[in-house]
Protein backbone atom coordinates (compact mmCIF):
# COMPACT_ATOMS: atom_id res chain seq x y z
CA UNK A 1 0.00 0.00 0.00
CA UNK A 2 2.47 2.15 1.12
CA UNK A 3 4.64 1.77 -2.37
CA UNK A 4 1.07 2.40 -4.33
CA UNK A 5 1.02 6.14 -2.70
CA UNK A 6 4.85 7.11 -3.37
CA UNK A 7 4.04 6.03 -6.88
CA UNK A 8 1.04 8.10 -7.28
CA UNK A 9 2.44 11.00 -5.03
CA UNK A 10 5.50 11.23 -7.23
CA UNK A 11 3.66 10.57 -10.64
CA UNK A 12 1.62 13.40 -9.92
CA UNK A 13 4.53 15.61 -8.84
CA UNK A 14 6.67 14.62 -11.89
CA UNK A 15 3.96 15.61 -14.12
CA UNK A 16 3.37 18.90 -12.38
CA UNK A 17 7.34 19.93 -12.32
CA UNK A 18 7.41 18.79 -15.94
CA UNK A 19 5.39 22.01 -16.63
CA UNK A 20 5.94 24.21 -14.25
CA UNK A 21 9.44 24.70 -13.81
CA UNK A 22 10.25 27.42 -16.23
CA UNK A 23 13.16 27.90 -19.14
CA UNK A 24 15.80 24.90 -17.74
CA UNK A 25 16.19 23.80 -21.33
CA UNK A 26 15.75 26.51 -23.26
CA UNK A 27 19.50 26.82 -25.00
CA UNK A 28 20.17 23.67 -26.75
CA UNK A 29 21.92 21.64 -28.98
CA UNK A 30 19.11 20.10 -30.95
CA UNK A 31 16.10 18.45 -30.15
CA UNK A 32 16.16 14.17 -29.32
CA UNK A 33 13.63 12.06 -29.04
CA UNK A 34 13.52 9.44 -25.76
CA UNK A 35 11.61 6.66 -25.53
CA UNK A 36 11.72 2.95 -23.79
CA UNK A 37 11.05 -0.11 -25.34
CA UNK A 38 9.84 -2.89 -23.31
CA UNK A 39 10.14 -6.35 -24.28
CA UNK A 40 10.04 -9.90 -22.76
CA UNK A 41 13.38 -9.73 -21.77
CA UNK A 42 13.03 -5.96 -19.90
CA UNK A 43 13.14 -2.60 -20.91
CA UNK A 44 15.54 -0.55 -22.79
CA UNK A 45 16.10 3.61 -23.08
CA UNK A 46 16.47 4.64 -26.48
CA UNK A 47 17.73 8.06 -27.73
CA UNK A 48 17.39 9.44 -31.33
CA UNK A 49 17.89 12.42 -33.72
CA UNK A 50 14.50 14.23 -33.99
CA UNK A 51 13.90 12.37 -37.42
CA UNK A 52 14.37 9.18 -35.59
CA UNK A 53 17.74 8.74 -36.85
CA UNK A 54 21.29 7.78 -35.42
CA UNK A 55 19.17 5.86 -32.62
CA UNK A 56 20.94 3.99 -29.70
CA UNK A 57 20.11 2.31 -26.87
CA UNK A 58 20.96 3.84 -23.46
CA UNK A 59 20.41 1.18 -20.51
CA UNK A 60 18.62 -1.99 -20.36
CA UNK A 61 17.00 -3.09 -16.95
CA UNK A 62 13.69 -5.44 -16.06
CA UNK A 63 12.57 -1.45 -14.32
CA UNK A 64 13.16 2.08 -15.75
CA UNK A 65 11.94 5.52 -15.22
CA UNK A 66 13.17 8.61 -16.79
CA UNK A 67 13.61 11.78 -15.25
CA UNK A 68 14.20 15.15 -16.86
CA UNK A 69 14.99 18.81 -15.55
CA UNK A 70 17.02 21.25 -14.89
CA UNK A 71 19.55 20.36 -17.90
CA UNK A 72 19.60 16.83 -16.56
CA UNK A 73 18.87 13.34 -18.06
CA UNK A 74 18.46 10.78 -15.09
CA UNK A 75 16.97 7.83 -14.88
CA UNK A 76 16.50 4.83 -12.36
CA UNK A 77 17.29 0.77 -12.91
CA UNK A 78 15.73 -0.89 -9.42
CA UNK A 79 17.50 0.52 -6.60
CA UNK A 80 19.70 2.54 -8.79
CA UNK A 81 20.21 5.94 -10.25
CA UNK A 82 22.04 6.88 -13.19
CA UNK A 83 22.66 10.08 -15.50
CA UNK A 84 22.95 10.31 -19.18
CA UNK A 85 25.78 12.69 -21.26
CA UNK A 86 24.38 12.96 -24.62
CA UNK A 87 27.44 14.59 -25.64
CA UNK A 88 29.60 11.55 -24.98
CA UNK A 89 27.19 9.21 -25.45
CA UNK A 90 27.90 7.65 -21.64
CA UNK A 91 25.69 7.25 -18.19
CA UNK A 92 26.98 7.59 -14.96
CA UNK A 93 26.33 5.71 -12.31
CA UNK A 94 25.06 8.23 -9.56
CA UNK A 95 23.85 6.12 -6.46
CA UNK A 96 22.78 2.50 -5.50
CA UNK A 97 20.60 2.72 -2.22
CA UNK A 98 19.35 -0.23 0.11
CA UNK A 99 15.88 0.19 -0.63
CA UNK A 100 14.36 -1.88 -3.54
CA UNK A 101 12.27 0.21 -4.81
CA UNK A 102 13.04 4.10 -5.64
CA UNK A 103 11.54 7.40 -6.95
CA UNK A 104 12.60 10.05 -8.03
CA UNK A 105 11.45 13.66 -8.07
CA UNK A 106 13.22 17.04 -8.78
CA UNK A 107 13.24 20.04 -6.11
CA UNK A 108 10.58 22.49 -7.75
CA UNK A 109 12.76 25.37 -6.26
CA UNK A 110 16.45 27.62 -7.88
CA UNK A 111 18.58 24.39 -6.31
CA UNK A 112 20.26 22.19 -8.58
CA UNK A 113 18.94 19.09 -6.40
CA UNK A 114 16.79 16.21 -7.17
CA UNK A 115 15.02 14.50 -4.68
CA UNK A 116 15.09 10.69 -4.06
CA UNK A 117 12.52 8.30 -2.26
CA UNK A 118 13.80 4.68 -1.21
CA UNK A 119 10.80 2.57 -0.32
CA UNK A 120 11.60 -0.81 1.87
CA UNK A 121 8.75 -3.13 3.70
CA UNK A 122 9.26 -1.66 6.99
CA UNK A 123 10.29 2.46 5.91
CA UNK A 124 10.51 5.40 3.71
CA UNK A 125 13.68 7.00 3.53
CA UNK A 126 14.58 10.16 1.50
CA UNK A 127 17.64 11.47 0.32
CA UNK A 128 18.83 14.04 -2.05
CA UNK A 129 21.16 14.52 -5.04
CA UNK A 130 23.09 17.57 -5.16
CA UNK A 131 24.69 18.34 -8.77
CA UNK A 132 26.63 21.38 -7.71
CA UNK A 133 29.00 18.95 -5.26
CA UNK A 134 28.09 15.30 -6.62
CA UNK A 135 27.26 14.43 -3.21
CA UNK A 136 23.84 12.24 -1.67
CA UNK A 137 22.53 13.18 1.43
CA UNK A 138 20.41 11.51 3.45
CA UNK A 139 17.18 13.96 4.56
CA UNK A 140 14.72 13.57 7.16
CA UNK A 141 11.23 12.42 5.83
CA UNK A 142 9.15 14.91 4.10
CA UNK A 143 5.31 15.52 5.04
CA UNK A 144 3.33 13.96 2.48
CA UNK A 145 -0.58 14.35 2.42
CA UNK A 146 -2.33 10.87 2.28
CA UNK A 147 -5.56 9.50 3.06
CA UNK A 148 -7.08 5.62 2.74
CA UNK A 149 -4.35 4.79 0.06
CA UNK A 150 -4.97 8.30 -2.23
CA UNK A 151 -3.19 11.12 -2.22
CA UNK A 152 -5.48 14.22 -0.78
CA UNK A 153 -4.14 17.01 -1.33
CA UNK A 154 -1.15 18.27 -3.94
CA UNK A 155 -0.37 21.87 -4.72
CA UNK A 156 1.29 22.77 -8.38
CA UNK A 157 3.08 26.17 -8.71
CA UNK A 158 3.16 27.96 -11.85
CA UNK A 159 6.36 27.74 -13.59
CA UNK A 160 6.82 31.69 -12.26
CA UNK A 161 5.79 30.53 -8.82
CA UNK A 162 3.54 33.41 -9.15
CA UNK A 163 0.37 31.40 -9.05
CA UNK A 164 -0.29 27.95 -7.47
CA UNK A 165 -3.18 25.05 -8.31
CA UNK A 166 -4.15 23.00 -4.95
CA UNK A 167 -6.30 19.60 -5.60
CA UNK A 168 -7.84 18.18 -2.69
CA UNK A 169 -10.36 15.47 -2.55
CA UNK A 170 -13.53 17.28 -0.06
CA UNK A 171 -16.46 14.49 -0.51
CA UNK A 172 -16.90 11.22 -1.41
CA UNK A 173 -15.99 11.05 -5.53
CA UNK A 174 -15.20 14.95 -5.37
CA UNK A 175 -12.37 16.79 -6.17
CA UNK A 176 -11.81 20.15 -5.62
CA UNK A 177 -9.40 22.86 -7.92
CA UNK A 178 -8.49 26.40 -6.10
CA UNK A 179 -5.95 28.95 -7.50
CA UNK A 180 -4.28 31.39 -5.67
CA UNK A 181 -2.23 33.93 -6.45
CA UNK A 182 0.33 34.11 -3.31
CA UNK A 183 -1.58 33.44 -0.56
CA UNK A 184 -5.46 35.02 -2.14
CA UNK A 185 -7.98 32.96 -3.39
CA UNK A 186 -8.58 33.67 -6.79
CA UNK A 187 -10.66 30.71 -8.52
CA UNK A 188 -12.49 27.72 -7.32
CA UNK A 189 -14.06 25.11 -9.85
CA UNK A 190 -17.69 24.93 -9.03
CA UNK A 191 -19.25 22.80 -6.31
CA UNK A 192 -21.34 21.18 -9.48
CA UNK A 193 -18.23 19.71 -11.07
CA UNK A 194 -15.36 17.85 -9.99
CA UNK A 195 -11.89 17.33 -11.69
CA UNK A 196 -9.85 13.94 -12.38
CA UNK A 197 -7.41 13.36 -9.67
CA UNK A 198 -4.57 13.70 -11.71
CA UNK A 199 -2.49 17.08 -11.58
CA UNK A 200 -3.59 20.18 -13.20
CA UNK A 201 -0.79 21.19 -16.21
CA UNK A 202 0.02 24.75 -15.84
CA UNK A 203 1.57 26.44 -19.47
CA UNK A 204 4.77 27.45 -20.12
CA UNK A 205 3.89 31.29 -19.57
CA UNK A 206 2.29 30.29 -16.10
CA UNK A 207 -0.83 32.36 -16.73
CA UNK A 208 -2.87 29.31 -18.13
CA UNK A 209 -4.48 26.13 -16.92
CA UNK A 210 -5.67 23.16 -18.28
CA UNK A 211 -7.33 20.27 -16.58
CA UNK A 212 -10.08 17.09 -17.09
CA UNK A 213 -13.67 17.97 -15.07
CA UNK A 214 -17.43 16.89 -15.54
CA UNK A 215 -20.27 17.37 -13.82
CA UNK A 216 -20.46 15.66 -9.95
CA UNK A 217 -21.94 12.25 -10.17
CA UNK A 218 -22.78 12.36 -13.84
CA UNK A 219 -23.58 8.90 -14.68
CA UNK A 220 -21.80 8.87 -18.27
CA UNK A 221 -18.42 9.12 -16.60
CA UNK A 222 -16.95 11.47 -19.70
CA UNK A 223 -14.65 14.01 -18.92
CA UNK A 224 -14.32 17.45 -20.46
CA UNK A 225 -11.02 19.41 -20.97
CA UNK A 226 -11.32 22.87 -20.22
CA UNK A 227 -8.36 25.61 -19.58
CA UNK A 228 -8.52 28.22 -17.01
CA UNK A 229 -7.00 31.76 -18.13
CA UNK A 230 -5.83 33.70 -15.47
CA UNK A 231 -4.10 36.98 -17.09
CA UNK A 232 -7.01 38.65 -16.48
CA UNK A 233 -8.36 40.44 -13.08
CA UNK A 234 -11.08 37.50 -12.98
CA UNK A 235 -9.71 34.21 -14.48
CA UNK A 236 -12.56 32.51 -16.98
CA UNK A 237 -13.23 29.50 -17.73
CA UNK A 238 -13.35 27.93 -20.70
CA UNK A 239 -14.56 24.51 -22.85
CA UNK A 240 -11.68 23.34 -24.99
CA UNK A 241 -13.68 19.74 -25.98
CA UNK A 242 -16.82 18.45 -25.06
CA UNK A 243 -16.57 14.71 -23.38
CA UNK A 244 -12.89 13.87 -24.77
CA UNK A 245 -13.03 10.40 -22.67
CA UNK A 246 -14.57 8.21 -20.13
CA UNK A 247 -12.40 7.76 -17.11
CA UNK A 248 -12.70 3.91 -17.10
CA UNK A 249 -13.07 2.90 -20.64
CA UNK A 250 -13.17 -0.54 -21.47
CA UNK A 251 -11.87 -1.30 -17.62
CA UNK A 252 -9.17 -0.07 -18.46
CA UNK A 253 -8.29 2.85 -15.51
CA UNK A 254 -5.35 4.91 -16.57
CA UNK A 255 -6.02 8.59 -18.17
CA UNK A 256 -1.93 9.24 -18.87
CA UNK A 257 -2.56 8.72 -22.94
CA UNK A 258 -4.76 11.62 -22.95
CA UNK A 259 -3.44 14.46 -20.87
CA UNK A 260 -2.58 17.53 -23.12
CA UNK A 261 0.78 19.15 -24.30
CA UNK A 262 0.96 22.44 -24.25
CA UNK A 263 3.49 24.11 -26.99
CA UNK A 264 6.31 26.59 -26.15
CA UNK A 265 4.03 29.96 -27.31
CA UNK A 266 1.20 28.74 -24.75
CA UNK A 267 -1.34 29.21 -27.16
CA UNK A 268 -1.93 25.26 -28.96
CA UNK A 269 -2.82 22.57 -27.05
CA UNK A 270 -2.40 19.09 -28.20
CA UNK A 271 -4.53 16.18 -27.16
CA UNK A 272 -6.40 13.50 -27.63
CA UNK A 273 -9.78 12.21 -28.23
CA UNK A 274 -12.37 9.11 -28.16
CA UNK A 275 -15.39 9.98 -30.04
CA UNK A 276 -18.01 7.44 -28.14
CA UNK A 277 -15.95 6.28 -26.02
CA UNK A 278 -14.80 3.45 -28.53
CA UNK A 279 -10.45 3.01 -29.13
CA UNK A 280 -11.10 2.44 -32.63
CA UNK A 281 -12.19 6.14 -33.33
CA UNK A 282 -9.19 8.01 -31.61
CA UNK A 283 -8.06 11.13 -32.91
CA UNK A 284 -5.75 13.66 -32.11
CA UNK A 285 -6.04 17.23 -32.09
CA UNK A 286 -4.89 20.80 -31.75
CA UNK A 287 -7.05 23.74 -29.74
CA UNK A 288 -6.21 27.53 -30.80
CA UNK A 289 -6.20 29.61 -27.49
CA UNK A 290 -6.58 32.41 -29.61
CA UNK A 291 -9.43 31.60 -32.12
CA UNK A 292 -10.94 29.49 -29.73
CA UNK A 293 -10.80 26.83 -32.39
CA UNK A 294 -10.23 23.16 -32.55
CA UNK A 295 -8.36 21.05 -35.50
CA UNK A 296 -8.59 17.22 -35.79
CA UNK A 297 -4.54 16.88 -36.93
CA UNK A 298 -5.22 13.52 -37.75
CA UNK A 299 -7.09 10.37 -37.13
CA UNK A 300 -6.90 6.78 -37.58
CA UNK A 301 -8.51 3.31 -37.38
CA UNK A 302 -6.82 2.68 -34.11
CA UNK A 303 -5.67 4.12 -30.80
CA UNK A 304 -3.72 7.25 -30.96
CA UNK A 305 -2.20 8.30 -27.47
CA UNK A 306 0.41 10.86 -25.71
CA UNK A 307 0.60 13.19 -28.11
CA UNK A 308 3.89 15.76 -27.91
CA UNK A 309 4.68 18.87 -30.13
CA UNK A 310 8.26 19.43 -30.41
CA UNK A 311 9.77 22.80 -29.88
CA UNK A 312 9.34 24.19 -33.18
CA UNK A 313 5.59 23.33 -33.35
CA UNK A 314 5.38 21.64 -36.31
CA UNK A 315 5.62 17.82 -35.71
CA UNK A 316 4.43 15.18 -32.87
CA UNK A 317 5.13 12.23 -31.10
CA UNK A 318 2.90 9.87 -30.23
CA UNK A 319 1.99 6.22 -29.33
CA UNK A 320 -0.62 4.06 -31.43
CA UNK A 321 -1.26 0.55 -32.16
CA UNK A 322 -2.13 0.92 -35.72
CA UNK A 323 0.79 -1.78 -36.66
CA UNK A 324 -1.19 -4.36 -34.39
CA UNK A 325 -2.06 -5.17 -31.02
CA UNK A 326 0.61 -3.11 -29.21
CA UNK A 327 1.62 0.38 -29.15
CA UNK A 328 4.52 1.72 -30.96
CA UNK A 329 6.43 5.34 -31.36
CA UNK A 330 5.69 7.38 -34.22
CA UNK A 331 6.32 10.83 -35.55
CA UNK A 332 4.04 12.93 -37.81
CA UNK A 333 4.78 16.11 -39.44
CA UNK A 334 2.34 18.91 -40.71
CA UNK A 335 0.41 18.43 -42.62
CA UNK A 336 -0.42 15.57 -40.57
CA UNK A 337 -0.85 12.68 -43.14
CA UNK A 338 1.98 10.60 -43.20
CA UNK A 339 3.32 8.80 -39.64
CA UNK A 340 7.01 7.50 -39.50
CA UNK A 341 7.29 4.80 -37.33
CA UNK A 342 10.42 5.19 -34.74
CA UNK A 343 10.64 2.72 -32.42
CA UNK A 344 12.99 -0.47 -33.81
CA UNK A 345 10.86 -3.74 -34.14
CA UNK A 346 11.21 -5.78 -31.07
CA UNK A 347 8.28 -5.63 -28.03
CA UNK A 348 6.43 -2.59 -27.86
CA UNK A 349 6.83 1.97 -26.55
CA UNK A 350 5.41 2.43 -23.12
CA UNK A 351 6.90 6.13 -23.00
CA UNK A 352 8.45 8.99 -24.87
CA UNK A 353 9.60 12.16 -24.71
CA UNK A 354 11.07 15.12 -26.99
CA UNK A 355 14.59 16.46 -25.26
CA UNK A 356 16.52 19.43 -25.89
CA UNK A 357 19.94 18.58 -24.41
CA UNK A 358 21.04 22.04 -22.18
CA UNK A 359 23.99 24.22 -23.74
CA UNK A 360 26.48 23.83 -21.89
């Protein structure tokens, strides 16, 4: 139980500090794509050129996880961390702990530190990785906020720590979204919705907010994606699509494949859809904050998930299992017609990522 809640707690975290930490990889070399491949025999981390090319594999292990901020590429093999240097093409070895299982998280603050949870049967422990001496401490345990197995309660700063998004669960299959700006209240969803207990992405310019809700024990179980724009004395509220997805689709319970990616300008979204509810009518598309307009990119007799826009805006990532029963990696330019497969042709992609390596 106790390993269930560090996963969640962390997954949420990662996701949040994926968007709100502001301009760590701005000045780069190039753009790479990241992905790992999981077969029968375990799971490998690949890293190509942006057109897929001069792709190599990384580390193999039976576990992985991939971490990146702050100009760093880490990642962890069972009770092991490791970082990558793209530039020589080698990892380092960073830590192995006692603990077999760990997670890792970086400080959402100006320190160059990442922050490490060992799980064991009988204790948490937490430690930290400090880049600026290559030293790991050993920390006293943090206060997380848990209740009956769920997390309760996370906060997610804007990338400007201006602004902050606090989810907390108040009733019985409600969940509850305030924003403040400092320490004033400045939005609260209404008490006639509730939002998906998964953390709220802020943009890149940290005055916009976009997150799943529907209405409080609606029967249909759909979810809605709407953004909240708060450059304005009075943040509004507003529909991006109408029912993109029912939360527990064919039994099957995740959401991940359909949270949005925001582009560098803060004014596209990227997502995806399932018209009915049925996999086999997936489509992904792109939301003008501007025109208040959406564009179906593309769509396809199968399921199209995790949609990413590169830095430049004009191509994707993304997961589908058009090529058979499991999903693969493929890219997609504009105009959005022809998909380039980029994963090699053993097992099957379970995650990816665009990466700008820091300058540097």
């Amino acid at each position: 139980m106790m390993r269930k809640r560090i996963v969640r707690l962390l997954l949420w975290l990662g996701i949040a500090l994926m968007i709100c930490v502001p301009g760590s990889l701005a000045k780069s070399y190039g753009t790479k794509i990241l992905f790992i491949q999981s077969t029968d025999r375990g799971k490998s981390l690949y890293i190509s050129d942006a057109d897929g090319s001069d792709l190599h594999e990384i580390h193999s292990s039976k576990e992985l996880q991939v971490y990146l901020e702050k100009g760093h590429l880490l990642f962890t093999a069972g009770n092991q961390v490791y970082e990558y240097d793209w530039k020589t093409k080698q990892k380092r070895r960073w830590a192995v702990f006692e603990e077999p299982a760990i997670y890792l998280s970086f400080m959402p603050d100006e320190l160059d530190q990442a922050l490490v949870v060992g799980v064991s049967p009988l204790q948490t422990n937490y430690y930290v990785l400090d880049f600026t001496d290559g030293n790991v401490r050993r920390i006293p345990p943090g206060s997380w906020s848990e209740d009956s197995g769920y997390v309760s309660k996370i906060t997610v700063p804007s990338g400007d720590q201006v602004r902050s998004a606090t989810v907390k669960r108040v009733s019985l299959g409600r969940f509850e979204l305030v924003i403040r700006e400092g320490k004033e209240e400045r939005w609260v969803l209404p008490r006639s919705m509730t939002l998906l207990p998964e953390a709220p992405l802020w943009s890149p310019d940290s005055l916009k907010l976009v997150f799943f809700a529907k209405p409080w024990n609606e029967a249909s179980g759909f979810y809605s994606l709407y953004v909240l724009d708060c450059s304005q004395d009075k943040p509004s509220l507003e529909l991006v699509h109408e029912e993109v997805f029912p939360k527990y689709f064919f039994n099957r319970p995740d959401s991940g494949g359909f949270i949005p990616d925001w582009d560098v300008s803060s004014n596209y979204l990227y997502f995806s859809t399932l018209p009915y509810g049925v996999p086999s009518q997936s489509n992904v598309m792109r939301y003008d904050l501007k025109n208040h307009r959406s564009t179906v990119l593309f769509h396809h007799p199968s399921e199209n998930y995790y949609p990413k826009i590169d830095p430049s805006g004009t191509e994707l990532l993304f997961l589908s299992n058009r090529e058979g029963d499991r999903f693969q990696l493929y890219r997609i330019k504009a105009p959005w017609t022809e998909a380039v497969r980029v994963s090699p042709s053993e097992g099957f992609t379970e995650w990816a990522r665009w990466y700008s390596p820091p300058e540097g």
